[in-house]
Protein backbone atom coordinates (compact mmCIF):
# COMPACT_ATOMS: atom_id res chain seq x y z
CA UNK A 1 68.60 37.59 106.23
CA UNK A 2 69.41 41.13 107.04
CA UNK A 3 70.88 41.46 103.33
CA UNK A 4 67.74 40.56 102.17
CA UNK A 5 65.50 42.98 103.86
CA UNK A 6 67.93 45.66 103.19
CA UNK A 7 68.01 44.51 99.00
CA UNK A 8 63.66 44.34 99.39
CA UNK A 9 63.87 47.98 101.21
CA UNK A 10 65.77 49.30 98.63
CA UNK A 11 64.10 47.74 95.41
CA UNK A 12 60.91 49.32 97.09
CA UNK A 13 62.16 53.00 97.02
CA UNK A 14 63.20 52.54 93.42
CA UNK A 15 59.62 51.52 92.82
CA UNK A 16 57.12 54.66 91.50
CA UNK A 17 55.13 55.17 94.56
CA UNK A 18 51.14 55.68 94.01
CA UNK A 19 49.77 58.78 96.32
CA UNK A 20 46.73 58.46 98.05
CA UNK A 21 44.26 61.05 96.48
CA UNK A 22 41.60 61.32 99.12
CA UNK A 23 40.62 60.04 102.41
CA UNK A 24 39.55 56.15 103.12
CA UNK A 25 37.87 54.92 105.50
CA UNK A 26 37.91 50.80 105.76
CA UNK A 27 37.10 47.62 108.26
CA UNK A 28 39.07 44.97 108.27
CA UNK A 29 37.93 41.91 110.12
CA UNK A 30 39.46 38.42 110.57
CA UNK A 31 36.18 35.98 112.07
CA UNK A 32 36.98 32.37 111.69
CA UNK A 33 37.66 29.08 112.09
CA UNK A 34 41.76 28.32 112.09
CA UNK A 35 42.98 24.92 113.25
CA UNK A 36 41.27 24.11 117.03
CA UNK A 37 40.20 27.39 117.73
CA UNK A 38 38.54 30.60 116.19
CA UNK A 39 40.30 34.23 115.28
CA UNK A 40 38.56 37.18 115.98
CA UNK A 41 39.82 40.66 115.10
CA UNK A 42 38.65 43.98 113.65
CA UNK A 43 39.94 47.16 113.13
CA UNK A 44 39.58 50.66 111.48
CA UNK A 45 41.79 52.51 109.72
CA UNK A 46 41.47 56.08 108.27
CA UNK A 47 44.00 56.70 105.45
CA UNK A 48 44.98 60.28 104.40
CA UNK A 49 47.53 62.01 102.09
CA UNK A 50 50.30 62.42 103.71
CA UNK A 51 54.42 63.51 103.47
CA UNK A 52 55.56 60.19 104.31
CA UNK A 53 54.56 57.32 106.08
CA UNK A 54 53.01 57.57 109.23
CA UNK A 55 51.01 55.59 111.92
CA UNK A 56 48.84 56.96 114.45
CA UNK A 57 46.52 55.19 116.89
CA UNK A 58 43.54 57.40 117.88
CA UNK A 59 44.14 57.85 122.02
CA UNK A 60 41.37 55.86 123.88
CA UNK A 61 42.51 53.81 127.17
CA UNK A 62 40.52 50.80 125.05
CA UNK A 63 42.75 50.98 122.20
CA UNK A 64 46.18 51.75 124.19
CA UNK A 65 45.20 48.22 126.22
CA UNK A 66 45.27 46.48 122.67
CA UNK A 67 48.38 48.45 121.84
CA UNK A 68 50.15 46.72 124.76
CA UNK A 69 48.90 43.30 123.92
CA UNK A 70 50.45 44.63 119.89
CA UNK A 71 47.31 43.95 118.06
CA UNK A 72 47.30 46.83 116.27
CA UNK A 73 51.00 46.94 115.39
CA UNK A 74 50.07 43.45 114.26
CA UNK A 75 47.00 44.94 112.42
CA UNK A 76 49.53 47.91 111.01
CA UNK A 77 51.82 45.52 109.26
CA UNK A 78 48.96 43.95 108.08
CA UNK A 79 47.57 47.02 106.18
CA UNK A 80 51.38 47.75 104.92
CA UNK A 81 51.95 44.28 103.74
CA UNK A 82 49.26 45.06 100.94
CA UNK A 83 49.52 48.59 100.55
CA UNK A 84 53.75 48.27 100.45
CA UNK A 85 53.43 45.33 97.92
CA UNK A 86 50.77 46.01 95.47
CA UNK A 87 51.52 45.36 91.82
CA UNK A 88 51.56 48.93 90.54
CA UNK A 89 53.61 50.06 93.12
CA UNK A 90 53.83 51.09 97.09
CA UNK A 91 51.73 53.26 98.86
CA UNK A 92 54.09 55.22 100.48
CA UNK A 93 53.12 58.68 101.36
CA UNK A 94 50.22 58.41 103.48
CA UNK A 95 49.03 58.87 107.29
CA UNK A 96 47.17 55.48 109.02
CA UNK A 97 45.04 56.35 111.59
CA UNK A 98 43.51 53.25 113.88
CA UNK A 99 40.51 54.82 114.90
CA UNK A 100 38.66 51.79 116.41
CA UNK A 101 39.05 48.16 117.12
CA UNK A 102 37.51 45.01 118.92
CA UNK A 103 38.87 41.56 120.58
CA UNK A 104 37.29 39.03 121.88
CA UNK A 105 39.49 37.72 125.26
CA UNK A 106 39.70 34.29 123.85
CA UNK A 107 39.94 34.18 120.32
CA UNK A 108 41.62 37.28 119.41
CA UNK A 109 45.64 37.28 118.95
CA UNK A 110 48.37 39.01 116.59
CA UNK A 111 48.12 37.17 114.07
CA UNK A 112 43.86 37.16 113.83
CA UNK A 113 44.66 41.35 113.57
CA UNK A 114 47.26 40.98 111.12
CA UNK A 115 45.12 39.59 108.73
CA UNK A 116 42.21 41.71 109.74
CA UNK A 117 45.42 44.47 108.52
CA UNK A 118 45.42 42.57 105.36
CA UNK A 119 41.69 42.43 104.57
CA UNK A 120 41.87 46.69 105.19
CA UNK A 121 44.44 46.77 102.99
CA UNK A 122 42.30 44.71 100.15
CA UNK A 123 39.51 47.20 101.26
CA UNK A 124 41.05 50.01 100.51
CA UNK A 125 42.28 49.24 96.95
CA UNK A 126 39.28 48.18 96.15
CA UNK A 127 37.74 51.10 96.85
CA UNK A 128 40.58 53.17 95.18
CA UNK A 129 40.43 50.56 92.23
CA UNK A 130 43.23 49.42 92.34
CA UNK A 131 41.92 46.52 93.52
CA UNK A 132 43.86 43.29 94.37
C-alpha cells in the first residue's frame, strides 16, 4: 500500500499544477439522510494564492473544540480530495483557511465533514469554472 501512495504522490507532482488566481470564498455542507441516522456538517473555507500548500484554521475556542474531535482535518481532506484530483490538474499552490464551521452533537461526525470538504471543493471549481 505504501508503494502505492508513494507512485500516486509522485504522478501528482509530474502533473501541471493550476494556480489559484484570486480569492474564494465557499460553504460546503453535508445535511442528510445516510443509513439509520442523519449527517450534519458545514464548513467555510477561504482559498488564496499561495507558495505551496497550506492549511490554516482561523483561532476561535469553537473551532479548536471541532479540531480535537478532527472534523475539520476530516473537512480538509475533503476539499483536497477534489482540488488534488481534478481532471486538468492539482491545485497545489494555495493557502486554506477554515474560517467557520457548525455540528450538530448527534448527527455530525468525520465523515459528514469530509464530504461537506468535498462539496467546497465542487464549490470552488465551479466558481473558478473549472467546474466538476
Amino acid at each position: 500500500m505504501t508503494d502505492d501512495l508513494r507512485l500516486w504522490a509522485e504522478s501528482l507532482v509530474s502533473l501541471p499544477s493550476i494556480g489559484l488566481p484570486r480569492i474564494v470564498e465557499v460553504v460546503g455542507e453535508q445535511d442528510r439522510h445516510l443509513g439509520p441516522r442523519w449527517e450534519s456538517a458545514r464548513v467555510t473555507f477561504r482559498l488564496e494564492p499561495h507558495d505551496g500548500l497550506e492549511l490554516r484554521i482561523t483561532p476561535s475556542s469553537k473551532l479548536q473544540r471541532m479540531e480535537r474531535m478532527h472534523f475539520l482535518s476530516a473537512a480538509a481532506y475533503g476539499l483536497l480530495d477534489v482540488l488534488l484530483t481534478q481532471p486538468t490538474g492539482p491545485m497545489r499552490d494555495v493557502l486554506v483557511v477554515v474560517v467557520d464551521a457548525e455540528a450538530n452533537e448527534v448527527d455530525s461526525s468525520q465523515h459528514a465533514f469530509r464530504m461537506a470538504g468535498r462539496n467546497a471543493g465542487k464549490r470552488v471549481l465551479e466558481e473558478l469554472g473549472t467546474g466538476v
